[in-house]
N, C-alpha and C. Protein backbone atom coordinates (compact mmCIF):
# COMPACT_ATOMS: atom_id res chain seq x y z
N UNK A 1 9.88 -6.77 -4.22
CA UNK A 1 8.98 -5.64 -4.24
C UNK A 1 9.52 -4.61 -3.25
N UNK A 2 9.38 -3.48 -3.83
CA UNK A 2 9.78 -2.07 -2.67
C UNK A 2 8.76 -1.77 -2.39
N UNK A 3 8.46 -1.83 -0.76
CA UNK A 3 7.15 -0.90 0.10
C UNK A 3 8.06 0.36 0.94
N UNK A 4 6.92 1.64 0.43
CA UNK A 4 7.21 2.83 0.79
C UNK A 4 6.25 3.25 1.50
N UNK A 5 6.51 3.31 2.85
CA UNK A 5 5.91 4.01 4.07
C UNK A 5 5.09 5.54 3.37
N UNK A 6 4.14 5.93 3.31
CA UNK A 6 4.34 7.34 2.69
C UNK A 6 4.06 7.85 4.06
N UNK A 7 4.84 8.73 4.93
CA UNK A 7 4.77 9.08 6.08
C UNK A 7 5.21 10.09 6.31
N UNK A 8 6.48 10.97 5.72
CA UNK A 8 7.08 12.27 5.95
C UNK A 8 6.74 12.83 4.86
N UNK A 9 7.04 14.34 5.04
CA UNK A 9 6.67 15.26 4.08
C UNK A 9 7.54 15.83 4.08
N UNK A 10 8.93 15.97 4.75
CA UNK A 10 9.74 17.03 4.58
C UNK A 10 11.50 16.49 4.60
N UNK A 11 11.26 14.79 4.34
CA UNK A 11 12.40 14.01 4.30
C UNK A 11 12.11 12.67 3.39
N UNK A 12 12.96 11.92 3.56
CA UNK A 12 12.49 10.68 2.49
C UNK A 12 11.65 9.74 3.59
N UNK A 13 10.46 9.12 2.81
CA UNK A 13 9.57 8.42 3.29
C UNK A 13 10.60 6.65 3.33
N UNK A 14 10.47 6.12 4.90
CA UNK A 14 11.10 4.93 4.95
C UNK A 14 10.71 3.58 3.80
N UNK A 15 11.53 3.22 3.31
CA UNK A 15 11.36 1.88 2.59
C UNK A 15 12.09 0.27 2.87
N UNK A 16 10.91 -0.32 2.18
CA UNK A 16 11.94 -1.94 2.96
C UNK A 16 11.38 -2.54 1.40
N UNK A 17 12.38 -3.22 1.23
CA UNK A 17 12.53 -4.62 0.11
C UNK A 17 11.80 -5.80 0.88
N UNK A 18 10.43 -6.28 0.50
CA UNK A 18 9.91 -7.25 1.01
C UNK A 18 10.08 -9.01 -0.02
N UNK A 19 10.42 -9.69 0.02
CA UNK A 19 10.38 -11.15 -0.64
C UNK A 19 8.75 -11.12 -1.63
N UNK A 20 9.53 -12.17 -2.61
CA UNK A 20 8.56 -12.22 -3.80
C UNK A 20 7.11 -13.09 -2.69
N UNK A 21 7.14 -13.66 -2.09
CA UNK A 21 6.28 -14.17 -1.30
C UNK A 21 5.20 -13.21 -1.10
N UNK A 22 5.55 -12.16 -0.25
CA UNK A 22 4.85 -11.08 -0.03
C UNK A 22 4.19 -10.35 -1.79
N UNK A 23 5.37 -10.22 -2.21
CA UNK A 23 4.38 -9.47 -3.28
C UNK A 23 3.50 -10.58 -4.03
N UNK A 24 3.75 -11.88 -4.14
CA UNK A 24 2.75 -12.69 -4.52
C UNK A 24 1.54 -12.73 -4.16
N UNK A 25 1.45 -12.76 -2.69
CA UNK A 25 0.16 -12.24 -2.14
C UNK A 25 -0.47 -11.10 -1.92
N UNK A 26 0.52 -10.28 -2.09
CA UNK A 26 -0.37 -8.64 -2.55
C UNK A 26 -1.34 -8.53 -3.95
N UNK A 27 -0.45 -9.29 -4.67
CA UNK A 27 -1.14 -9.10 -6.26
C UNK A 27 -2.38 -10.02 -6.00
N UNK A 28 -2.37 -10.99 -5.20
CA UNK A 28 -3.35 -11.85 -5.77
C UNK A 28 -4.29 -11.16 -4.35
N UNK A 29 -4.72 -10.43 -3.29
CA UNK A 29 -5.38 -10.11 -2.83
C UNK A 29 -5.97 -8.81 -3.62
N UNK A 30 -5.31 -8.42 -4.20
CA UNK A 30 -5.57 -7.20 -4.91
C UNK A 30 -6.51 -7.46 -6.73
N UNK A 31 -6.27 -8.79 -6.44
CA UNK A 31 -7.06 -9.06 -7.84
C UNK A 31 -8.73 -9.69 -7.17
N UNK A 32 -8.51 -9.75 -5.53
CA UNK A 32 -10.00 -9.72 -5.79
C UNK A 32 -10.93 -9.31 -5.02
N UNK A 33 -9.96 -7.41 -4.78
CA UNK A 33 -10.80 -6.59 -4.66
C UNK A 33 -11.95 -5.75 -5.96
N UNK A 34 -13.34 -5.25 -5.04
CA UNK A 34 -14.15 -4.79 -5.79
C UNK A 34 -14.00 -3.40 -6.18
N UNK A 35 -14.51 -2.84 -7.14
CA UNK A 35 -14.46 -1.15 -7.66
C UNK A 35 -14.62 0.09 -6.23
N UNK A 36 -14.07 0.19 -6.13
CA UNK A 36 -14.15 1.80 -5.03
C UNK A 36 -15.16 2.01 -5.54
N UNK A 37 -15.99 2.71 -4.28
CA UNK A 37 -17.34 3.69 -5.07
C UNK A 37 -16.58 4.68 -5.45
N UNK A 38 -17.16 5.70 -6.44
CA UNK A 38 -16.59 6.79 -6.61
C UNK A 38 -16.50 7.85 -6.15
N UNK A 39 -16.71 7.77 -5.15
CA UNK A 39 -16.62 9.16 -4.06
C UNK A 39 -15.76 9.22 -3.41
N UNK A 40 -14.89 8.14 -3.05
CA UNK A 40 -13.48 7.61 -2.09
C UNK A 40 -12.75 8.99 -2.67
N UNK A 41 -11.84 9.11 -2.06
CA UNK A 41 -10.47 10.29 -2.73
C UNK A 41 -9.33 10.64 -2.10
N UNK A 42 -8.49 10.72 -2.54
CA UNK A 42 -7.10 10.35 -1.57
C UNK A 42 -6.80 11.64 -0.54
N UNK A 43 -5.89 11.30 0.67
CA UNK A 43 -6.34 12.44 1.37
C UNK A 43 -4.81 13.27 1.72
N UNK A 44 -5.01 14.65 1.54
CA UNK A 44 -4.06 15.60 1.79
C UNK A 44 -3.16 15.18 3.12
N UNK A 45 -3.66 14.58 3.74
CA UNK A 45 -3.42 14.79 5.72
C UNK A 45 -1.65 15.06 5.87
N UNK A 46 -1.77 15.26 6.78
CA UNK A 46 -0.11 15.22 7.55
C UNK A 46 0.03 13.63 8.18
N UNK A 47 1.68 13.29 8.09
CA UNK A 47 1.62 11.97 8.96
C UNK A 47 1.38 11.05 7.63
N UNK A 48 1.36 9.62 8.28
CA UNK A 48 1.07 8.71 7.67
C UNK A 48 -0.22 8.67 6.58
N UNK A 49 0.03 8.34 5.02
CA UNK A 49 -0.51 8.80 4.77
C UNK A 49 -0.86 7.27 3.18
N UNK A 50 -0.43 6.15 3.68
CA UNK A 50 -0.61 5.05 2.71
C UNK A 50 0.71 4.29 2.84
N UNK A 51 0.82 3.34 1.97
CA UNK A 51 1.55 2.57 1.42
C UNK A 51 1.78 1.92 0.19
N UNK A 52 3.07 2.72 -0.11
CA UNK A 52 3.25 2.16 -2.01
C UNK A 52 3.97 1.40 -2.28
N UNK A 53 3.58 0.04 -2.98
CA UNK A 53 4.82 -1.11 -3.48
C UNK A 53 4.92 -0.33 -4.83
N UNK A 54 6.12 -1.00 -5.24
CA UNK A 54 6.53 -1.16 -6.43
C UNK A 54 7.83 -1.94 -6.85
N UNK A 55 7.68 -1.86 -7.91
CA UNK A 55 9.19 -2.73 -8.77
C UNK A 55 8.17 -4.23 -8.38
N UNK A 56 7.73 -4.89 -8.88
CA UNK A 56 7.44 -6.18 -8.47
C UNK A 56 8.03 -7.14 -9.78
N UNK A 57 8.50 -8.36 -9.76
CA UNK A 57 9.03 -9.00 -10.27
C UNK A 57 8.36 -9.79 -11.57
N UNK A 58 7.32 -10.18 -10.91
CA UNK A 58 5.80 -10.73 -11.83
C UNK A 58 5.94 -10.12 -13.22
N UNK A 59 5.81 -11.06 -14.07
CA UNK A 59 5.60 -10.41 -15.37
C UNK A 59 4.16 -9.48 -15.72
N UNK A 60 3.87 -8.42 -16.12
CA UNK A 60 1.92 -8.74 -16.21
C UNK A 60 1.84 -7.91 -14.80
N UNK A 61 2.34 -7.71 -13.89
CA UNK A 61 2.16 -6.94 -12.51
C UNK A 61 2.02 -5.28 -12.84
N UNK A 62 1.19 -4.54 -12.23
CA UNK A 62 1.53 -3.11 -12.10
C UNK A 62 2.57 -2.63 -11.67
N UNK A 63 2.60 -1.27 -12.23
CA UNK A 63 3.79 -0.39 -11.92
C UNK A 63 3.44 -0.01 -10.37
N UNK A 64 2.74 0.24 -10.26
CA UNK A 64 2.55 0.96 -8.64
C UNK A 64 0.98 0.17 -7.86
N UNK A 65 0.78 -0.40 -6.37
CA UNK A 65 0.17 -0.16 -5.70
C UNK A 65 -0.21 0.80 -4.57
N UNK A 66 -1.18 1.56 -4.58
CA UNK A 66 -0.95 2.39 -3.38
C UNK A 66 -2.27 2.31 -2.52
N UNK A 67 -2.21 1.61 -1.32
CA UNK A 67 -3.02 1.01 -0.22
C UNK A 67 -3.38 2.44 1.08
N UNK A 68 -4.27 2.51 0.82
CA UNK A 68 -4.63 3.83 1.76
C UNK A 68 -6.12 4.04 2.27
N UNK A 69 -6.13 3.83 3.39
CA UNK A 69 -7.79 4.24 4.31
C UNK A 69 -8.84 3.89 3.57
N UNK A 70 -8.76 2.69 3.21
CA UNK A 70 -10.01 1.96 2.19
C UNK A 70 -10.15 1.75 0.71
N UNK A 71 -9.00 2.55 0.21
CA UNK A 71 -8.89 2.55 -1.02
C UNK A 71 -7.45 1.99 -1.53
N UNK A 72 -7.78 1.32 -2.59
CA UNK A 72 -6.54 0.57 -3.50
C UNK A 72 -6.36 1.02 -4.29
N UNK A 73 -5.02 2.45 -5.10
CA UNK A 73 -5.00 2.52 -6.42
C UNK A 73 -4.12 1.72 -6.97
N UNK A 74 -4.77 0.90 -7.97
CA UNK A 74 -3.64 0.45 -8.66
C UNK A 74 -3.23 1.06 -10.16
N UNK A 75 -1.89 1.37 -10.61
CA UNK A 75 -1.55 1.99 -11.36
C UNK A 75 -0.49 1.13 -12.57
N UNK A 76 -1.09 1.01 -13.97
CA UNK A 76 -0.97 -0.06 -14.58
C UNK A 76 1.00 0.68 -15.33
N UNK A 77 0.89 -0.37 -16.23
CA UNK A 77 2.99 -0.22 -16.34
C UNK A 77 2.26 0.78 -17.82
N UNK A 78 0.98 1.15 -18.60
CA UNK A 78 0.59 2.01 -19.32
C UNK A 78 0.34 3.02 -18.83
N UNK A 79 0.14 3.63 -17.21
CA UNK A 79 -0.41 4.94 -16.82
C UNK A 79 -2.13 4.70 -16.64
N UNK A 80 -2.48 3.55 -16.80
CA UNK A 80 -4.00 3.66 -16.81
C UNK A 80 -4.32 3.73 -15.12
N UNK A 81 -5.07 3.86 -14.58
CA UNK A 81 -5.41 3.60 -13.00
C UNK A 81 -6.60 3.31 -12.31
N UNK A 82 -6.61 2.29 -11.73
CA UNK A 82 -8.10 2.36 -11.22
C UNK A 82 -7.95 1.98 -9.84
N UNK A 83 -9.09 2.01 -9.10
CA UNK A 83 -9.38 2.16 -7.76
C UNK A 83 -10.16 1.43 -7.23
N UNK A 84 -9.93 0.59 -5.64
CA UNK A 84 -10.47 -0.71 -4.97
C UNK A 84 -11.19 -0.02 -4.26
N UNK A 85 -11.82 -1.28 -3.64
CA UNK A 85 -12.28 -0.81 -1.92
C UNK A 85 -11.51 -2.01 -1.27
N UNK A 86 -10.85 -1.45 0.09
CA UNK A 86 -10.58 -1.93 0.90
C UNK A 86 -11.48 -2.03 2.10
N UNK A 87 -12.48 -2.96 2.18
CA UNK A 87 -13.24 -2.81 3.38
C UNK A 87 -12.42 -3.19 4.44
N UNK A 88 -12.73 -2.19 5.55
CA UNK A 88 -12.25 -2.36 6.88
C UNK A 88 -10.52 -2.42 7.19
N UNK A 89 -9.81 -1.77 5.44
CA UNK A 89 -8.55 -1.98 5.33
C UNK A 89 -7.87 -2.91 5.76
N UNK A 90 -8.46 -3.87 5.71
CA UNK A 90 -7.43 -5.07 5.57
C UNK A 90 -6.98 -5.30 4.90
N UNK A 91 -6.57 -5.24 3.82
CA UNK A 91 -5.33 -4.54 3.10
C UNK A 91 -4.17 -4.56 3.60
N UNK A 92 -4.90 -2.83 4.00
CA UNK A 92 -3.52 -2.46 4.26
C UNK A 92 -2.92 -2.88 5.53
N UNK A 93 -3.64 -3.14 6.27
CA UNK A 93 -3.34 -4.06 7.77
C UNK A 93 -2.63 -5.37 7.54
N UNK A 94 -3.04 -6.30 6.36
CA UNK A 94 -2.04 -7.51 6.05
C UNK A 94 -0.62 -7.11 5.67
N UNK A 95 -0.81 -6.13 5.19
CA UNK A 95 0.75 -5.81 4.16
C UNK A 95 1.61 -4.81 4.99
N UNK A 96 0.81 -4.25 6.12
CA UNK A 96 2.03 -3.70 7.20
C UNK A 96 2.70 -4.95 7.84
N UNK A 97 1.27 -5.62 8.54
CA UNK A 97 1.61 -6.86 8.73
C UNK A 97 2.69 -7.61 8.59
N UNK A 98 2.68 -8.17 7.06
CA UNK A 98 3.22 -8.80 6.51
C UNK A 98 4.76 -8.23 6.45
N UNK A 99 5.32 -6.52 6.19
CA UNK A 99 6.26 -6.24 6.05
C UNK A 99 6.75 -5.24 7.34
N UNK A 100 6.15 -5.77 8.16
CA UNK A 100 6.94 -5.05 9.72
C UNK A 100 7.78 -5.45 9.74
N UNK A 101 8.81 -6.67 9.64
CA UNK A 101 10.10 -6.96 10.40
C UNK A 101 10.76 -6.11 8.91
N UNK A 102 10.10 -5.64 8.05
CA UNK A 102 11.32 -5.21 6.96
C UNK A 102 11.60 -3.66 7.14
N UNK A 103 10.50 -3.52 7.98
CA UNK A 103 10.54 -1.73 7.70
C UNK A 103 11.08 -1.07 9.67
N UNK A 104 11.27 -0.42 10.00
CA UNK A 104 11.74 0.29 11.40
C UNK A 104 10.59 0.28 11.86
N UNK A 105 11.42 -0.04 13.03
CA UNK A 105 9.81 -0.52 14.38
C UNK A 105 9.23 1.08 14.58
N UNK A 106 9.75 2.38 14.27
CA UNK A 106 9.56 3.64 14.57
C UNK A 106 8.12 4.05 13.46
N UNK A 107 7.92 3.38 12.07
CA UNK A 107 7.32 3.47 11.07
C UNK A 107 5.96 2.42 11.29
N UNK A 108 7.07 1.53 11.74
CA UNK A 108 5.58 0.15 11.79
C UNK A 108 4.39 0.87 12.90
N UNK A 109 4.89 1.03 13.50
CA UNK A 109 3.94 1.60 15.18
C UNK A 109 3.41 2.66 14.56
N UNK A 110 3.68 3.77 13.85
CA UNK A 110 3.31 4.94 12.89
C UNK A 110 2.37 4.09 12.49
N UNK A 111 2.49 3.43 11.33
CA UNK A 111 1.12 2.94 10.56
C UNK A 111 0.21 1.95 11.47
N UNK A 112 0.31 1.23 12.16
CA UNK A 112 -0.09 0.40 13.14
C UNK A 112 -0.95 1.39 14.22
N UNK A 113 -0.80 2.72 14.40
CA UNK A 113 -1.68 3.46 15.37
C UNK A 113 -2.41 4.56 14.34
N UNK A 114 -2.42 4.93 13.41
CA UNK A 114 -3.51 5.15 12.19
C UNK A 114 -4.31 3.90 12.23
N UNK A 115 -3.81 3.05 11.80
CA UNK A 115 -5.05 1.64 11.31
C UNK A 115 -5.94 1.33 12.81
N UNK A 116 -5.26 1.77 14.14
CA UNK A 116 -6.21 1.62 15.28
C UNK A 116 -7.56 2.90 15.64
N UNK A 117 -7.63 3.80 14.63
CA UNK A 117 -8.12 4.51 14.77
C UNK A 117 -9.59 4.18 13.97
């Protein structure tokens, strides 16, 4: 699986190749999250601004996850899309977690001092 920092806006956003391990447990935490309310909505900001896997190996897997400030879109290999709740983003806190030694300690600390906020 490829995780993409989404963090710059005016260069390429850092990426790391994480082990099927990791994306095994992304998919299956992600299958049992509940519906976003519908008011959630993704946010313009500057800076760190989510985290997107993709390419996952799994047969049956989505084309894109994108983990961001409470919300999960997941985006199917048809274009369809729907949207989680991440309470208390743990989420996205496991899966920095999980892929800090893959990504630059300069990025990890980036997303790691958003999620302390």
């Amino acid at each position: 699986m490829r995780l993409e920092v989404d963090l710059y806006s005016g260069r390429p956003n850092p990426v790391a190749d994480v082990g099927a391990d990791v994306a095994d447990e992304l998919l299956r935490r992600v299958a049992a999250l509940q519906p976003a309310p519908s008011s959630s909505a993704s946010s313009d900001r500057l800076g760190y601004r989510g985290l997107r896997a993709t390419a996952f190996a799994a047969p049956g897997a989505p084309a894109e996850v994108f983990v961001s400030d409470g919300t999960v879109t997941v985006r199917e290999a048809g274009g369809e899309e729907r949207r989680l709740a991440d309470p208390d983003r743990a989420l996205e806190r496991w899966l920095i977690g999980a892929a800090a030694g893959d990504l630059g300690a300069a990025e990890a600390a980036a997303v790691k001092d958003d999620l302390g906020r």
